[in-house]
Structure formats: C-alpha cells, structure tokens
C-alpha atoms as a PDB file:
ATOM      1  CA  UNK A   1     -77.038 -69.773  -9.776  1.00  0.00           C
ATOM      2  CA  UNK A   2     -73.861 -70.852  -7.661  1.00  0.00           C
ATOM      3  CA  UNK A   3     -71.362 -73.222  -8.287  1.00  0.00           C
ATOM      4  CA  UNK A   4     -72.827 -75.899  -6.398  1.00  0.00           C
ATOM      5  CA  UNK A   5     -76.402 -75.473  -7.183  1.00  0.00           C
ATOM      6  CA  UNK A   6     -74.998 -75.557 -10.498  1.00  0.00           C
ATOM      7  CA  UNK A   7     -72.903 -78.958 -10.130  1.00  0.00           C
ATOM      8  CA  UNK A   8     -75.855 -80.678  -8.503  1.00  0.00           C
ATOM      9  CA  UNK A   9     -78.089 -79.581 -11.505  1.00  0.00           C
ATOM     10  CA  UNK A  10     -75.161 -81.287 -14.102  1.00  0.00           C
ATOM     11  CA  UNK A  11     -74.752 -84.454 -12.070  1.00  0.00           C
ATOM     12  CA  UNK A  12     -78.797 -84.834 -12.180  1.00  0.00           C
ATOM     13  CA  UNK A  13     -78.854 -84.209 -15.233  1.00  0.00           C
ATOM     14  CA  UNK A  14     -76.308 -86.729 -15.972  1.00  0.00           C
ATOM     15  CA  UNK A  15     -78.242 -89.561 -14.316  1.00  0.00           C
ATOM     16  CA  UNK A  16     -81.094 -88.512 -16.756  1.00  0.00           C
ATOM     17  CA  UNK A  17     -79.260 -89.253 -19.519  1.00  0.00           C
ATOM     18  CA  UNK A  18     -77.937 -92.508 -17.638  1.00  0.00           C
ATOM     19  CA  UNK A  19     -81.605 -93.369 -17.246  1.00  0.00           C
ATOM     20  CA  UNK A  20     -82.110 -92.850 -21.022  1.00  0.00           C
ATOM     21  CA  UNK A  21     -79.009 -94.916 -21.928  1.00  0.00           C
ATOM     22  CA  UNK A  22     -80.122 -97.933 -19.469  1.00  0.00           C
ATOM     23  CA  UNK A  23     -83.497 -98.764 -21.053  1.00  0.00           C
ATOM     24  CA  UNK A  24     -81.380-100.056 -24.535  1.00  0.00           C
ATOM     25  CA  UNK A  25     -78.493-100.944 -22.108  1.00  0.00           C
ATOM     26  CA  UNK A  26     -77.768-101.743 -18.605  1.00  0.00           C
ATOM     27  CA  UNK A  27     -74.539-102.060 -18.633  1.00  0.00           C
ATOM     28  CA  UNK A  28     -71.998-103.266 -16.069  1.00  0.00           C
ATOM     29  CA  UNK A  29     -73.542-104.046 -12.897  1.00  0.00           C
ATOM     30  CA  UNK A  30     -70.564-102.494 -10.823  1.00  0.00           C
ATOM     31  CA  UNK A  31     -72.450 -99.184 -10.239  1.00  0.00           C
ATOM     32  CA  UNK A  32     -70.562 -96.039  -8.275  1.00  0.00           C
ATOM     33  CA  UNK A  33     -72.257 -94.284  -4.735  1.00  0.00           C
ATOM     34  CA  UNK A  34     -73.624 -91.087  -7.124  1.00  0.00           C
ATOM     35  CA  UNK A  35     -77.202 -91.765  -7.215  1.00  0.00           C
ATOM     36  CA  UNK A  36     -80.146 -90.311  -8.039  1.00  0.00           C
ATOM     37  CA  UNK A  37     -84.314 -91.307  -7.501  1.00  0.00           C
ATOM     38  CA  UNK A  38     -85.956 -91.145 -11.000  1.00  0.00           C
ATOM     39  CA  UNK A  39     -89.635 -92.006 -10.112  1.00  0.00           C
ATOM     40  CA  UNK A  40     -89.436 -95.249  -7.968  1.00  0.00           C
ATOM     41  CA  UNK A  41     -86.043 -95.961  -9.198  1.00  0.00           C
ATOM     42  CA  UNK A  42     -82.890 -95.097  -7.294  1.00  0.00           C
ATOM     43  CA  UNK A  43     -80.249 -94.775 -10.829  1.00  0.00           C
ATOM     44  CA  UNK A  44     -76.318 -95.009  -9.909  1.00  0.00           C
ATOM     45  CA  UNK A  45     -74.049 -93.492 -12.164  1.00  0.00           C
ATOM     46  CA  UNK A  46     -71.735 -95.486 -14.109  1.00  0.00           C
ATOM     47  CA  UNK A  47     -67.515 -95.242 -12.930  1.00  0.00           C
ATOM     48  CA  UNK A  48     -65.574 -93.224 -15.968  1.00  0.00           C
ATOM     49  CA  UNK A  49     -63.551 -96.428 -16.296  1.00  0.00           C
ATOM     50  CA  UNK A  50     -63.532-100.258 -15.362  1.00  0.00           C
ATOM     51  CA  UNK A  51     -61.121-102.920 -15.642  1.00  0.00           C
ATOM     52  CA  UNK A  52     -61.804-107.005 -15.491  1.00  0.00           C
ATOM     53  CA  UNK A  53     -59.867-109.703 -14.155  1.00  0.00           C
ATOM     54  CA  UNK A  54     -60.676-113.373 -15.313  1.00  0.00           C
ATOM     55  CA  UNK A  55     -59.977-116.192 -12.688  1.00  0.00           C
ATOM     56  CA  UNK A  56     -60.697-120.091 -11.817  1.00  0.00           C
ATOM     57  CA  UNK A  57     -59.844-121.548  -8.942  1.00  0.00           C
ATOM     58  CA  UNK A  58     -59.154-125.296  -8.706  1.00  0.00           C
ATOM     59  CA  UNK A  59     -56.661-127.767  -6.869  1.00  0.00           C
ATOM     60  CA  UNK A  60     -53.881-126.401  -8.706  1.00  0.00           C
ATOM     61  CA  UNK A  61     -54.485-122.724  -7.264  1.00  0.00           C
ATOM     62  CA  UNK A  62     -52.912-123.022  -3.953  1.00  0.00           C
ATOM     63  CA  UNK A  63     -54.573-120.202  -1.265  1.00  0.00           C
ATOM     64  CA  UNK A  64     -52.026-117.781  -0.313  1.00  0.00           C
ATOM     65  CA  UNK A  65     -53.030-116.747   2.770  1.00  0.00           C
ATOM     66  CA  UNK A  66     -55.728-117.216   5.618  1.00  0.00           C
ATOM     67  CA  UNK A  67     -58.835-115.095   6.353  1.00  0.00           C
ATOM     68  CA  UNK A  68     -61.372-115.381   9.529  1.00  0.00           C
ATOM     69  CA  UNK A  69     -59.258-119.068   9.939  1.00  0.00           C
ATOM     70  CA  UNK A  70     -60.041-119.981   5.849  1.00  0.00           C
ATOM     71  CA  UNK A  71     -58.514-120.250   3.039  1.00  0.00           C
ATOM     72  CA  UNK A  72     -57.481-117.178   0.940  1.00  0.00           C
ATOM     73  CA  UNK A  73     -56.486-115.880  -2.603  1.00  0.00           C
ATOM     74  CA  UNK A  74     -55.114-112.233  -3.515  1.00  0.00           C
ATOM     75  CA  UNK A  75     -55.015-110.136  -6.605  1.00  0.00           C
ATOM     76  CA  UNK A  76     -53.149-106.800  -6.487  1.00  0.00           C
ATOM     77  CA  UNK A  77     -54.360-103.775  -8.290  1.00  0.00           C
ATOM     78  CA  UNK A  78     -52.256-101.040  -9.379  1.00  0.00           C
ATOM     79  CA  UNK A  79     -54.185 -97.041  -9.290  1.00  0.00           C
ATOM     80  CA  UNK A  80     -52.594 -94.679 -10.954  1.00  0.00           C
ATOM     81  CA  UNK A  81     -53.532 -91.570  -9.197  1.00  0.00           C
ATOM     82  CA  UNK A  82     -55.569 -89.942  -6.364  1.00  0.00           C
ATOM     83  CA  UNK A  83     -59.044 -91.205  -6.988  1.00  0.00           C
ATOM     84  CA  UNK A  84     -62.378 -90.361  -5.296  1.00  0.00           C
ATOM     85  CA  UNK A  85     -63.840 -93.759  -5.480  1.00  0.00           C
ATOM     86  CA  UNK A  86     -63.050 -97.354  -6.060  1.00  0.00           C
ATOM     87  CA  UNK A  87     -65.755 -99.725  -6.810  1.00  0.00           C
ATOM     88  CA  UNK A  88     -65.061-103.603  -6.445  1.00  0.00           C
ATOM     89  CA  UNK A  89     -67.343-106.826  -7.541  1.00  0.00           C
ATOM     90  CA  UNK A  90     -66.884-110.147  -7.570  1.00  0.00           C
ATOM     91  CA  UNK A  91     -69.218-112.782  -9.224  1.00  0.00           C
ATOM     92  CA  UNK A  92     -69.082-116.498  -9.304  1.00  0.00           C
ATOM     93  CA  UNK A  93     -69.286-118.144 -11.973  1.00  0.00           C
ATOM     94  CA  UNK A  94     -68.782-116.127 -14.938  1.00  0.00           C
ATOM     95  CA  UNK A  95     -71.220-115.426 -17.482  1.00  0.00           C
ATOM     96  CA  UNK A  96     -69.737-113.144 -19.802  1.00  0.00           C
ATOM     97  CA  UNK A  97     -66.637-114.048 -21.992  1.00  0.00           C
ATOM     98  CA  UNK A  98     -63.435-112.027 -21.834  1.00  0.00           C
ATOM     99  CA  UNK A  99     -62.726-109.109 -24.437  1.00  0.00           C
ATOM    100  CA  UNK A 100     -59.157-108.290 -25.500  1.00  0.00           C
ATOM    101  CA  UNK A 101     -58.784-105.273 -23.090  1.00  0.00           C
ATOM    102  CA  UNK A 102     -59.503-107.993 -19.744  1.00  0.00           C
ATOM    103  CA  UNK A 103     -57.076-109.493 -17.504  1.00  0.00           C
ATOM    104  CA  UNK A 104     -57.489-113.303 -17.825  1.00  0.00           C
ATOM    105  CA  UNK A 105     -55.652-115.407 -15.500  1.00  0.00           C
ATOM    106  CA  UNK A 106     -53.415-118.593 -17.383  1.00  0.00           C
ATOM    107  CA  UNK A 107     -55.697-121.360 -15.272  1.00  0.00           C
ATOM    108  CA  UNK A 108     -59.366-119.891 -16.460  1.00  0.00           C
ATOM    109  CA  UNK A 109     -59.371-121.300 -20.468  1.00  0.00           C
ATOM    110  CA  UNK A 110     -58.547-125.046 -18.591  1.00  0.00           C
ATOM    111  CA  UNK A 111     -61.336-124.462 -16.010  1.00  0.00           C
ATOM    112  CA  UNK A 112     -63.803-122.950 -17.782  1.00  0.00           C
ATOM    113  CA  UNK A 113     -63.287-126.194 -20.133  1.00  0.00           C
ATOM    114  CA  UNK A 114     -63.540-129.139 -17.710  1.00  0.00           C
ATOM    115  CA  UNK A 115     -66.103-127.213 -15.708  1.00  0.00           C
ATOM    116  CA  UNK A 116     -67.787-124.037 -16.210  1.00  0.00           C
ATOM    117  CA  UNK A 117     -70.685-124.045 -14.179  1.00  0.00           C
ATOM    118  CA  UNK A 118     -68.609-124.358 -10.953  1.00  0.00           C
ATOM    119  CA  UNK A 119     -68.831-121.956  -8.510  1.00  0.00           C
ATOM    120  CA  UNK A 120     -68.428-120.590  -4.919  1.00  0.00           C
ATOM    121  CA  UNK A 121     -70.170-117.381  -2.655  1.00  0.00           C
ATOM    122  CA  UNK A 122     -67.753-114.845  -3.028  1.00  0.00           C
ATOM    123  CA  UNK A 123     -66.158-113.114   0.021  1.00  0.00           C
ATOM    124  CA  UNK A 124     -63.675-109.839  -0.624  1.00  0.00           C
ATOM    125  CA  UNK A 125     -61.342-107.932   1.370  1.00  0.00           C
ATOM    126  CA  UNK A 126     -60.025-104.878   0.101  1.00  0.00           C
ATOM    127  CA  UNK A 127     -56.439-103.430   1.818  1.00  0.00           C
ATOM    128  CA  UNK A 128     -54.530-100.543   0.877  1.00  0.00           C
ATOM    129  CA  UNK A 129     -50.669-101.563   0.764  1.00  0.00           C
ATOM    130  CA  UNK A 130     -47.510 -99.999   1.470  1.00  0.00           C
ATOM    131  CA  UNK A 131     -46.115 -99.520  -2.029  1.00  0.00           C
ATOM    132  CA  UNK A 132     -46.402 -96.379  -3.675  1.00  0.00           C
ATOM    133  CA  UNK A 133     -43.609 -96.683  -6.166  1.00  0.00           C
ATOM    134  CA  UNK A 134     -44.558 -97.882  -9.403  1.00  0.00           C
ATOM    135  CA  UNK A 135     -40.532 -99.228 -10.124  1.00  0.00           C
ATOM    136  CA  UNK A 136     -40.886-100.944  -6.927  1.00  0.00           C
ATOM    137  CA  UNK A 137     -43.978-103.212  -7.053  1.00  0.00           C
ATOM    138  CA  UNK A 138     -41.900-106.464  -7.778  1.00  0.00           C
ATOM    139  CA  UNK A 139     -39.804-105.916  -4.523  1.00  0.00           C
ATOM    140  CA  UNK A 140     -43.057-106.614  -2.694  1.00  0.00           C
ATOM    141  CA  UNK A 141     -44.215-104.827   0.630  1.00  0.00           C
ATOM    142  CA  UNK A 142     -47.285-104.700   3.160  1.00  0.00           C
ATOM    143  CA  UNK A 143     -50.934-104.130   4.017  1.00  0.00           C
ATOM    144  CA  UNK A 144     -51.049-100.848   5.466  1.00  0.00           C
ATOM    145  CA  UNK A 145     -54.359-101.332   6.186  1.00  0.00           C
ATOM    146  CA  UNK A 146     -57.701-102.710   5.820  1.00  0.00           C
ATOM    147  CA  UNK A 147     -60.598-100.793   3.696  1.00  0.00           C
ATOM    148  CA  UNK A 148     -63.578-102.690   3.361  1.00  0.00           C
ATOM    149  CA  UNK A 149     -65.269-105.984   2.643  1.00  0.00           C
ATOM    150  CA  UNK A 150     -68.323-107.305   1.753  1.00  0.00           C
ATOM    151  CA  UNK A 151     -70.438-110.704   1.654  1.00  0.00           C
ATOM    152  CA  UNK A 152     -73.505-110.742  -0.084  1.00  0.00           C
ATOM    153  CA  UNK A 153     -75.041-108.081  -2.642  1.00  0.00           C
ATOM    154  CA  UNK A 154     -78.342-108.008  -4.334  1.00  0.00           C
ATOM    155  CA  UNK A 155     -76.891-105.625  -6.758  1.00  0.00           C
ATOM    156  CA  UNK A 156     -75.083-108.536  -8.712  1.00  0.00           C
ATOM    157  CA  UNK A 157     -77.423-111.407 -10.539  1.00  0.00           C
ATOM    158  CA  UNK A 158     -77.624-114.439  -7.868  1.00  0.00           C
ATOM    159  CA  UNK A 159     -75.614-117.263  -8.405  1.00  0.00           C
ATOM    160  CA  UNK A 160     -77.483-120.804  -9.847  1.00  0.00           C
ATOM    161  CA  UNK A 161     -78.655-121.734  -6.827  1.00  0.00           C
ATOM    162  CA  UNK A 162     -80.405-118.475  -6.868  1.00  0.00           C
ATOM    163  CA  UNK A 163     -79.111-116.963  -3.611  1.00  0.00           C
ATOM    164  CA  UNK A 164     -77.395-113.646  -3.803  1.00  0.00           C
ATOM    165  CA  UNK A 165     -73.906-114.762  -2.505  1.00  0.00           C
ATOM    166  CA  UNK A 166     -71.671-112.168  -4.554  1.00  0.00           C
ATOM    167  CA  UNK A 167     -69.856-109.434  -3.168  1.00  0.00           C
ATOM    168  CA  UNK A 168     -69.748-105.883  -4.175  1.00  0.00           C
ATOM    169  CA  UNK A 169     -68.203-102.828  -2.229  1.00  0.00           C
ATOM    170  CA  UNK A 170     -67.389 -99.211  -2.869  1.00  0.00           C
ATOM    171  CA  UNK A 171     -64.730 -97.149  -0.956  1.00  0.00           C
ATOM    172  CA  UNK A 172     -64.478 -93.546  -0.936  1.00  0.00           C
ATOM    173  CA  UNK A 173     -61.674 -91.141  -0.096  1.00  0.00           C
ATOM    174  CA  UNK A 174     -61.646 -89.152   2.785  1.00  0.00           C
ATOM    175  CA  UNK A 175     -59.663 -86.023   1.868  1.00  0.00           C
ATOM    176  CA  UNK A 176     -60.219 -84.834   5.922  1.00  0.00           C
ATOM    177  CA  UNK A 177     -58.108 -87.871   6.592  1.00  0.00           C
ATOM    178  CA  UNK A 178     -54.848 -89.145   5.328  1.00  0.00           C
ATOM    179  CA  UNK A 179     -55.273 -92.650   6.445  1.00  0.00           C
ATOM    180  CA  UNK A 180     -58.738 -92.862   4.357  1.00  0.00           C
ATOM    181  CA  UNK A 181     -57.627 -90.792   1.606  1.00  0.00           C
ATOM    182  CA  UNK A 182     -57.602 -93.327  -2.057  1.00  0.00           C
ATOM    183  CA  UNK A 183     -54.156 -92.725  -3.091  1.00  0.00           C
ATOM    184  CA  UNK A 184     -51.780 -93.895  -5.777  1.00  0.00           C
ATOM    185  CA  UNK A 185     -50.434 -96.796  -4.826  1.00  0.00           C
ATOM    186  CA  UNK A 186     -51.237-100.915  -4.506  1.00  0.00           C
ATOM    187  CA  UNK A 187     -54.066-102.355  -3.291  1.00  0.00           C
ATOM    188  CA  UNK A 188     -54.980-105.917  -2.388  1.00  0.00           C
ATOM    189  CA  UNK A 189     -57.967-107.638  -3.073  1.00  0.00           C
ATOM    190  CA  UNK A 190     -58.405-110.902  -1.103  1.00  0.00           C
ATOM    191  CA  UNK A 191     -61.091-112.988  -1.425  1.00  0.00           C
ATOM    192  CA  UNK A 192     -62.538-116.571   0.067  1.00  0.00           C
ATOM    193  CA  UNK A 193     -65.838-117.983   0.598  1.00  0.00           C
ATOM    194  CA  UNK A 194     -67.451-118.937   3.937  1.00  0.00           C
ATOM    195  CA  UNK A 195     -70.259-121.344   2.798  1.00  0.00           C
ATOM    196  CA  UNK A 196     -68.457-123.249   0.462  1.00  0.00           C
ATOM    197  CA  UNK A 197     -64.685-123.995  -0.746  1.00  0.00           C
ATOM    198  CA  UNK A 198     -63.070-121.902  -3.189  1.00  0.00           C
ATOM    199  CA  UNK A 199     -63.487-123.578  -6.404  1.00  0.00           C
ATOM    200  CA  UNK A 200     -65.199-122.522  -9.801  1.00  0.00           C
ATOM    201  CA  UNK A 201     -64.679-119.487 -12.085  1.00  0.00           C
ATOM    202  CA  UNK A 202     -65.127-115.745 -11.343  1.00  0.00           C
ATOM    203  CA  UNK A 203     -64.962-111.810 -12.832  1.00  0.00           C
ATOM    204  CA  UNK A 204     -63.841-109.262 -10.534  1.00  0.00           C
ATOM    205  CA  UNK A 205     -64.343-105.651 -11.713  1.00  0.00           C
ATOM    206  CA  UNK A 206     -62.901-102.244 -10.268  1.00  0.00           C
ATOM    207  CA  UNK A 207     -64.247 -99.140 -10.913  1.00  0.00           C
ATOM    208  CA  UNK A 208     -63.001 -95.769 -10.792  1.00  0.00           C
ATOM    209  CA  UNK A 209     -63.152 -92.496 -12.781  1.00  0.00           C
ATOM    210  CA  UNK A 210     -59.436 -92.413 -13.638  1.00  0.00           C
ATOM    211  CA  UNK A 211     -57.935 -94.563 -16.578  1.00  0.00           C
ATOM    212  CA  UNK A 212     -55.069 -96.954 -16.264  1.00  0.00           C
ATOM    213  CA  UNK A 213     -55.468 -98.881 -13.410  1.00  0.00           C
ATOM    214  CA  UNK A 214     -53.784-102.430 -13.332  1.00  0.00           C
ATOM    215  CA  UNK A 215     -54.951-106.094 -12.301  1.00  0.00           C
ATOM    216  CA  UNK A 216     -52.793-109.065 -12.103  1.00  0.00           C
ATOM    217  CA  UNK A 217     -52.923-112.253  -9.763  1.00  0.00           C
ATOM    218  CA  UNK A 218     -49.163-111.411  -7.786  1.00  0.00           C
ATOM    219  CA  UNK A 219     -47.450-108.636  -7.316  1.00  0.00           C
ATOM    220  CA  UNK A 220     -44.489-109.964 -10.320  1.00  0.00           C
ATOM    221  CA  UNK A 221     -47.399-109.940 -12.851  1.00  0.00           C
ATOM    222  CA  UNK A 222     -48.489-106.455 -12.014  1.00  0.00           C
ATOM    223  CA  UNK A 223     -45.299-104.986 -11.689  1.00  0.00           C
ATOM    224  CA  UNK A 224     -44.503-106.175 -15.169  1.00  0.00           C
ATOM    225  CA  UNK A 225     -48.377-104.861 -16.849  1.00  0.00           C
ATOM    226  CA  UNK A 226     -47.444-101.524 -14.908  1.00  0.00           C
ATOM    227  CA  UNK A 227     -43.732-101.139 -16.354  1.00  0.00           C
ATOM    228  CA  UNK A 228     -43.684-103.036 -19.710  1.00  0.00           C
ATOM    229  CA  UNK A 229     -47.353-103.429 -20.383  1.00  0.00           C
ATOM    230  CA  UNK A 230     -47.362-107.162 -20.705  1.00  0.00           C
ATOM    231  CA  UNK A 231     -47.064-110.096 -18.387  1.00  0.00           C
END
C-alpha cells in the first residue's frame, strides 16, 4: 500500500469515527472542506482547533469602515503559523453563552441584557493584511489583499425569522502560489449586513488545525492578547 493510498484510507477512516462521535454530539457547526459521503450523508471533518469571539452591535459601536457603499465593522485575527485552512462563521444572534476560553467583546453583557433577541443577516469579508510581525501588530498596517466572503449559508441554523442569512466561508492555501498561500500573519474580518442594519448580538468562529490563534475587536486589543496574553 503507498503513502497516499494509505493517507486517504486514515482520513476515511477518521470521518468514520467523526460519524460515530456526531450521533451523541454534533458539535460546532463551523465544519472544515475534508469531507467524506457516509451513506446519503456528506460528513466534514471537524478543524483541530477553534476560537470564539463574542460581539453586539448597537448605537454605541460606531462602523469603522464602508463596504459595497454600507456600513462596516472589523475584527483582526492573529495565526500563528502556516496553516492549510481557515474556516470562518458568523451567526446572528447568539444562542450559546460564552465559556472562559472565548473572546467576549466589553459591549455584549449590556446588549445581550437590554436586548438579546436582536439581530441582523450577517455579511463577512475576510483580507489577509500586511503585518507579519507579532511585536508590531499595535503599529497598525494594511490589507494586502482580499480572500473571500460570503452571504448566506445553510450550514449554520437560520436566524428567527427562519431564513438562512448567516455567513460561513473556508479558505485554503495555495502552496503553488505565494499570494494565496495562508501564512502567519494578521487577518481582517469585516463584516456588515445588506438587508438590514447592523444591530443585535453575534459569535464568530475561526477554524484551523493549528493552536493559538488570536481574536480581538482592533488591532491594540490583539496586539496586547498576542504579547501579554490579556487585553
């Protein structure tokens, strides 16, 4: 048996014992591109490793940017190390509560309070930027360039109204070119909302199969969870 045959025999066997796990457990719904049909299911693999940030947006959030002409709101993510896949999902409004090892934004306890079921259809922009020095995220920088977006998924729950307005995209590395290549480094996250305003509660969630990536609403709060641990 060769090397490959012999990795594509693991990695199915993996997603068997995925299968297994997700009849007791389905876990996060921020799946990775491996997949595999089991019967009339298609079965993505779980990422290694996911991290979730905790927002609400309200009139005291100001946008920080425009997108398509509307209104616009960043968080920054830190990655560690080459990586062959970065999963991103947004969902609005939240239905989970955060655990200790989430990212939870100052303004989401307040919102959550005065209005929890609030919410928007999520729109996200993913850019990689030019800062690749972790001692130099504070001094700020650039997009380099854009990587993806996404609109609507069915792969997320749908929102109360019962359309599927959240957003979900996966970006893979490129190792045949430079420019597409997931490197260590920044990346943006923008999102905004093109059927409503941007008000209510969300979760985004990256995925990846390295540890130690970083989430933080501006580029001072990252740089400070990156070098100190703590905001």
């Amino acid at each position: 048996m060769t090397l490959k045959t012999t990795g594509k025999v693991l990695a199915v066997l993996s997603l068997s014992t995925l299968t297994a796990c997700m009849s007791t457990s389905s876990g996060p719904y921020l799946k990775s591109s491996m997949s595999e049909g089991v019967g009339p299911l298609e079965v993505r693999a779980p990422y290694a490793n996911y991290v979730n940030y905790y927002g609400y947006v309200d009139a005291s959030v100001k946008p920080e940017g425009k997108y398509k002409g509307k209104d616009t709101y960043y968080l920054y993510a830190w990655v560690p190390a080459a990586v062959d896949e970065i999963g991103i999902s947004m969902q609005s409004p939240v239905e989970s509560k955060p655990t200790e090892k989430d990212f939870v934004h100052n303004n989401f306890a307040p919102g959550m309070e005065k209005d929890k079921a609030k919410f928007f259809d999520t729109y996200i922009v993913f850019d990689r930027m030019n800062i690749i020095d972790s001692s130099k995220i504070a001094q700020g920088g650039k997009v380099l360039q854009p990587l993806g977006y996404n609109d609507d998924t069915r792969e997320l729950p749908a929102n109360p109204s019962g359309s599927y307005y959240n957003s979900l995209l996966r970006q893979t590395t490129n190792l045949s070119n430079p420019t597409e290549s997931l490197v260590r480094g920044v990346y943006r996250i923008s999102f905004t909302s093109f059927r409503s305003q941007v008000e209510g509660s969300f979760e985004a969630t990256i995925g990846t199969n390295i540890p130690g990536v970083k989430i933080a609403a501006s580029l001072e709060e990252l740089h400070k969870l990156v070098n100190t641990g703590n905001l």
